[in-house]
C-alpha atoms as a PDB file:
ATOM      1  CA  UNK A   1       0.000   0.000   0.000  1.00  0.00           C
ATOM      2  CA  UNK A   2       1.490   3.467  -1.003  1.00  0.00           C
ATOM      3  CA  UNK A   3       1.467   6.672   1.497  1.00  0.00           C
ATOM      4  CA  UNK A   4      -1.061   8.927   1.479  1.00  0.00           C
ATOM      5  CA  UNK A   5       0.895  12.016   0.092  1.00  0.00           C
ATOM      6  CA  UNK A   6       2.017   9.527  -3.010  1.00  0.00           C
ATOM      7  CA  UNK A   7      -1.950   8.782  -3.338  1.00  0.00           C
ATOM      8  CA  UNK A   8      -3.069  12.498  -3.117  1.00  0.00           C
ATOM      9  CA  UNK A   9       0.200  13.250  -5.988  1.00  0.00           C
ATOM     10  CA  UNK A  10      -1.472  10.521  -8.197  1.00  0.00           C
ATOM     11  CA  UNK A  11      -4.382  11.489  -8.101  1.00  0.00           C
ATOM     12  CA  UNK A  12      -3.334  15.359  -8.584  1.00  0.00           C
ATOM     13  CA  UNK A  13      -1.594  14.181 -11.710  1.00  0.00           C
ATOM     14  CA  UNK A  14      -4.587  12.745 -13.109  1.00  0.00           C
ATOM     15  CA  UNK A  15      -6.387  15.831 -12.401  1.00  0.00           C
ATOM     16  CA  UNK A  16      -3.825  17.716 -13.663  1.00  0.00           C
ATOM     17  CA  UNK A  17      -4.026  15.633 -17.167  1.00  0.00           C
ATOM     18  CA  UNK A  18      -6.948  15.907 -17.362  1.00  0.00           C
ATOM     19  CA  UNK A  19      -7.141  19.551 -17.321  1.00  0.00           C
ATOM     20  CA  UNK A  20      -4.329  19.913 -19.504  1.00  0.00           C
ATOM     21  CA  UNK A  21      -6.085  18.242 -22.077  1.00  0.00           C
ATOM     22  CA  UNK A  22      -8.395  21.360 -22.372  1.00  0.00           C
ATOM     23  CA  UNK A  23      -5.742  23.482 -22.901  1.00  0.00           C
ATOM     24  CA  UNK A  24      -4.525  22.362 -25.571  1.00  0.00           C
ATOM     25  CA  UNK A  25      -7.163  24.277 -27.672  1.00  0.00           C
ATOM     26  CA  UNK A  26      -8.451  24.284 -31.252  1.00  0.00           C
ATOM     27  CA  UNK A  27      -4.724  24.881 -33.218  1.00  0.00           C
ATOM     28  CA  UNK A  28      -2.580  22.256 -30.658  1.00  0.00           C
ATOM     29  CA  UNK A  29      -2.423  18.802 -30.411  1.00  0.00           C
ATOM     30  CA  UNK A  30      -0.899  18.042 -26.437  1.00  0.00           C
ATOM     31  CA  UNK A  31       0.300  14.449 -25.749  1.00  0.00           C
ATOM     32  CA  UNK A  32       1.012  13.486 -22.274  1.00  0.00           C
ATOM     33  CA  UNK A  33       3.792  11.086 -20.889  1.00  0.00           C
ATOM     34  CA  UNK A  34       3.458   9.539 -17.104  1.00  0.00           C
ATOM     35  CA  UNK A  35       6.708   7.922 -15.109  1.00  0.00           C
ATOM     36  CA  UNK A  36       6.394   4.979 -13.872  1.00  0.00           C
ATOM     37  CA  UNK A  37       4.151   6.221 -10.456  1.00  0.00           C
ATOM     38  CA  UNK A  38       1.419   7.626 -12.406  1.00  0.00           C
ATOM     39  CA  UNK A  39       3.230  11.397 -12.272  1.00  0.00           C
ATOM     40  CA  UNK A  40       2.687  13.871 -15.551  1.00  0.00           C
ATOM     41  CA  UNK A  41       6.359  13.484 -17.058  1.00  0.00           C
ATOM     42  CA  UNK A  42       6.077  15.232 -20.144  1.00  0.00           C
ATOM     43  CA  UNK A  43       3.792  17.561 -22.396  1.00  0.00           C
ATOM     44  CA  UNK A  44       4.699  17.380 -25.849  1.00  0.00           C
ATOM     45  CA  UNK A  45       2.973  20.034 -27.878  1.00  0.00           C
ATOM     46  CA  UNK A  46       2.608  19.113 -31.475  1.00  0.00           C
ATOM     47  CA  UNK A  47       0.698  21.993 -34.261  1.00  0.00           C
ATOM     48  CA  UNK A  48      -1.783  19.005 -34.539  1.00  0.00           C
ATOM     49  CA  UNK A  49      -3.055  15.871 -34.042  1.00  0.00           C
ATOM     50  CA  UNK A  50       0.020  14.672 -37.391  1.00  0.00           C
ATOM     51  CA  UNK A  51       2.414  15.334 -34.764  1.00  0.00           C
ATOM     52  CA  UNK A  52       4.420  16.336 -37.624  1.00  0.00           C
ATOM     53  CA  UNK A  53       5.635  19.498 -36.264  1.00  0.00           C
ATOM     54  CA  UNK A  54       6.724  20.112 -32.856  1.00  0.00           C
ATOM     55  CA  UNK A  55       5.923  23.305 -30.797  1.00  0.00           C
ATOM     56  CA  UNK A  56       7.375  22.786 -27.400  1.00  0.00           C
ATOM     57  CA  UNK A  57       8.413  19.959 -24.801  1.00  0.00           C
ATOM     58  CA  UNK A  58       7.386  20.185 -20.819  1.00  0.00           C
ATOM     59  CA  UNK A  59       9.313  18.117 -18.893  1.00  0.00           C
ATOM     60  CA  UNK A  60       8.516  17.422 -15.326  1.00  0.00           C
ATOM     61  CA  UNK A  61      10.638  16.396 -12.554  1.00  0.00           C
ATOM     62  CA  UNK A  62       9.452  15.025  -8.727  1.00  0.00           C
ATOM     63  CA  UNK A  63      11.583  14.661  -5.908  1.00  0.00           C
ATOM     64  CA  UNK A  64       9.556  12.419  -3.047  1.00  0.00           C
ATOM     65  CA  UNK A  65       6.228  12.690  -4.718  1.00  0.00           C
ATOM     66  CA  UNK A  66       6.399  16.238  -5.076  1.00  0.00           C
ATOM     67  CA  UNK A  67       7.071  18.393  -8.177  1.00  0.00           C
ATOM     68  CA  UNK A  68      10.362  20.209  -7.736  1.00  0.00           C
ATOM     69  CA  UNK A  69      11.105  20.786 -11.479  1.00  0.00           C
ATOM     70  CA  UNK A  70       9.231  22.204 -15.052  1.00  0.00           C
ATOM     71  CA  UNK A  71      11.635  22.230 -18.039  1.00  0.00           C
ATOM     72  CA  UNK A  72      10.431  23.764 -21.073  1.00  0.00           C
ATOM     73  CA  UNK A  73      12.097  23.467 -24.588  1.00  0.00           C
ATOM     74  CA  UNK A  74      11.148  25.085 -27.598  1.00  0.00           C
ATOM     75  CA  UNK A  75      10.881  22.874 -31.402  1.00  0.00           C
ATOM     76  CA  UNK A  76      14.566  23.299 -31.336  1.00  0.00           C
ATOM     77  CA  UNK A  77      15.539  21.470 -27.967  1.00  0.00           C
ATOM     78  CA  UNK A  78      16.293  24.752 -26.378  1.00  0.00           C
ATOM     79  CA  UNK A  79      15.595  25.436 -22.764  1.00  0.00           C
ATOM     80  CA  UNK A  80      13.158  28.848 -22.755  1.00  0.00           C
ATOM     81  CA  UNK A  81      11.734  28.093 -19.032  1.00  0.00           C
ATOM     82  CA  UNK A  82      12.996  26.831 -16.302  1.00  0.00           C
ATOM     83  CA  UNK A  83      10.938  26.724 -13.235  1.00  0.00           C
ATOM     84  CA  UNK A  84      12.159  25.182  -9.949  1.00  0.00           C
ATOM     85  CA  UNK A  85       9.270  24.481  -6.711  1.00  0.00           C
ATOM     86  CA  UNK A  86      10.705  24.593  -3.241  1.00  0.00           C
ATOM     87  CA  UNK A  87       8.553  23.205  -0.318  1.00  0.00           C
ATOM     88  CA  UNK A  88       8.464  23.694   3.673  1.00  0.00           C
ATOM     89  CA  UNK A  89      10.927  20.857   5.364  1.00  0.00           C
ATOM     90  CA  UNK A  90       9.215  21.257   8.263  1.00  0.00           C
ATOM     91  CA  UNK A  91       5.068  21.219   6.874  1.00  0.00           C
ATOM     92  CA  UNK A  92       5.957  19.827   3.163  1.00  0.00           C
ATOM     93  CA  UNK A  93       3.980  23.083   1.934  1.00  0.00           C
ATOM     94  CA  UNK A  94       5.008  24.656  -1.757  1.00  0.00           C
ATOM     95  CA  UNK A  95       7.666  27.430   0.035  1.00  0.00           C
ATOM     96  CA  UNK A  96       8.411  29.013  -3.632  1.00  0.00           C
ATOM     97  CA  UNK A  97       8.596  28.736  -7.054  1.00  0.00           C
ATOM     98  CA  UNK A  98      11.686  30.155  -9.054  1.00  0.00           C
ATOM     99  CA  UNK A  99      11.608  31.265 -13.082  1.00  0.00           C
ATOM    100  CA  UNK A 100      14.459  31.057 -14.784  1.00  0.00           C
ATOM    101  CA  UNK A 101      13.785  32.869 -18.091  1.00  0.00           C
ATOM    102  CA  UNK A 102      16.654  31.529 -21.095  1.00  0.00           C
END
């Protein structure tokens, strides 16, 4: 049986899927990857559903459950984002989020 914190970050990342889907709108096709405990990976954006030509690449890193990391990468491969979550030791809340603009 898993911890309750690794439950509640499952089930955030299929809420957060879900939701992404949506967002992809009308001119964007968005395909999702998952690691191996059910965490949103990556978010390849594609022009449309042909895949044929890539837009951009969020990548998604977790540290103990909890998403420490959002990498994002142009057509190219170049880093444009990088975005970096700090939490609490003490309470485990989200303490801050730095941007790191390329």
């Amino acid at each position: 049986m898993s911890s309750i914190l690794a439950q509640i970050g499952a089930k955030i990342g299929q809420e957060f899927s879900s939701r992404l889907q949506g967002l992809s709108g009308p001119d964007t096709f968005s395909e999702i990857g998952y690691d191996s405990n059910g965490n949103v990976s990556t978010v390849t954006t594609y022009t449309d559903s042909t895949k044929a030509t890539l837009v951009k690449t969020k990548t998604l890193s977790y540290t103990s459950g909890s998403l420490t990391g959002i990498v994002v990468t142009d057509s190219s491969g170049t880093t444009v984002l990088t975005q970096t979550l700090a939490y609490d030791a003490t309470s485990g809340d989200l303490d801050s989020i730095e941007k790191d603009y390329a």
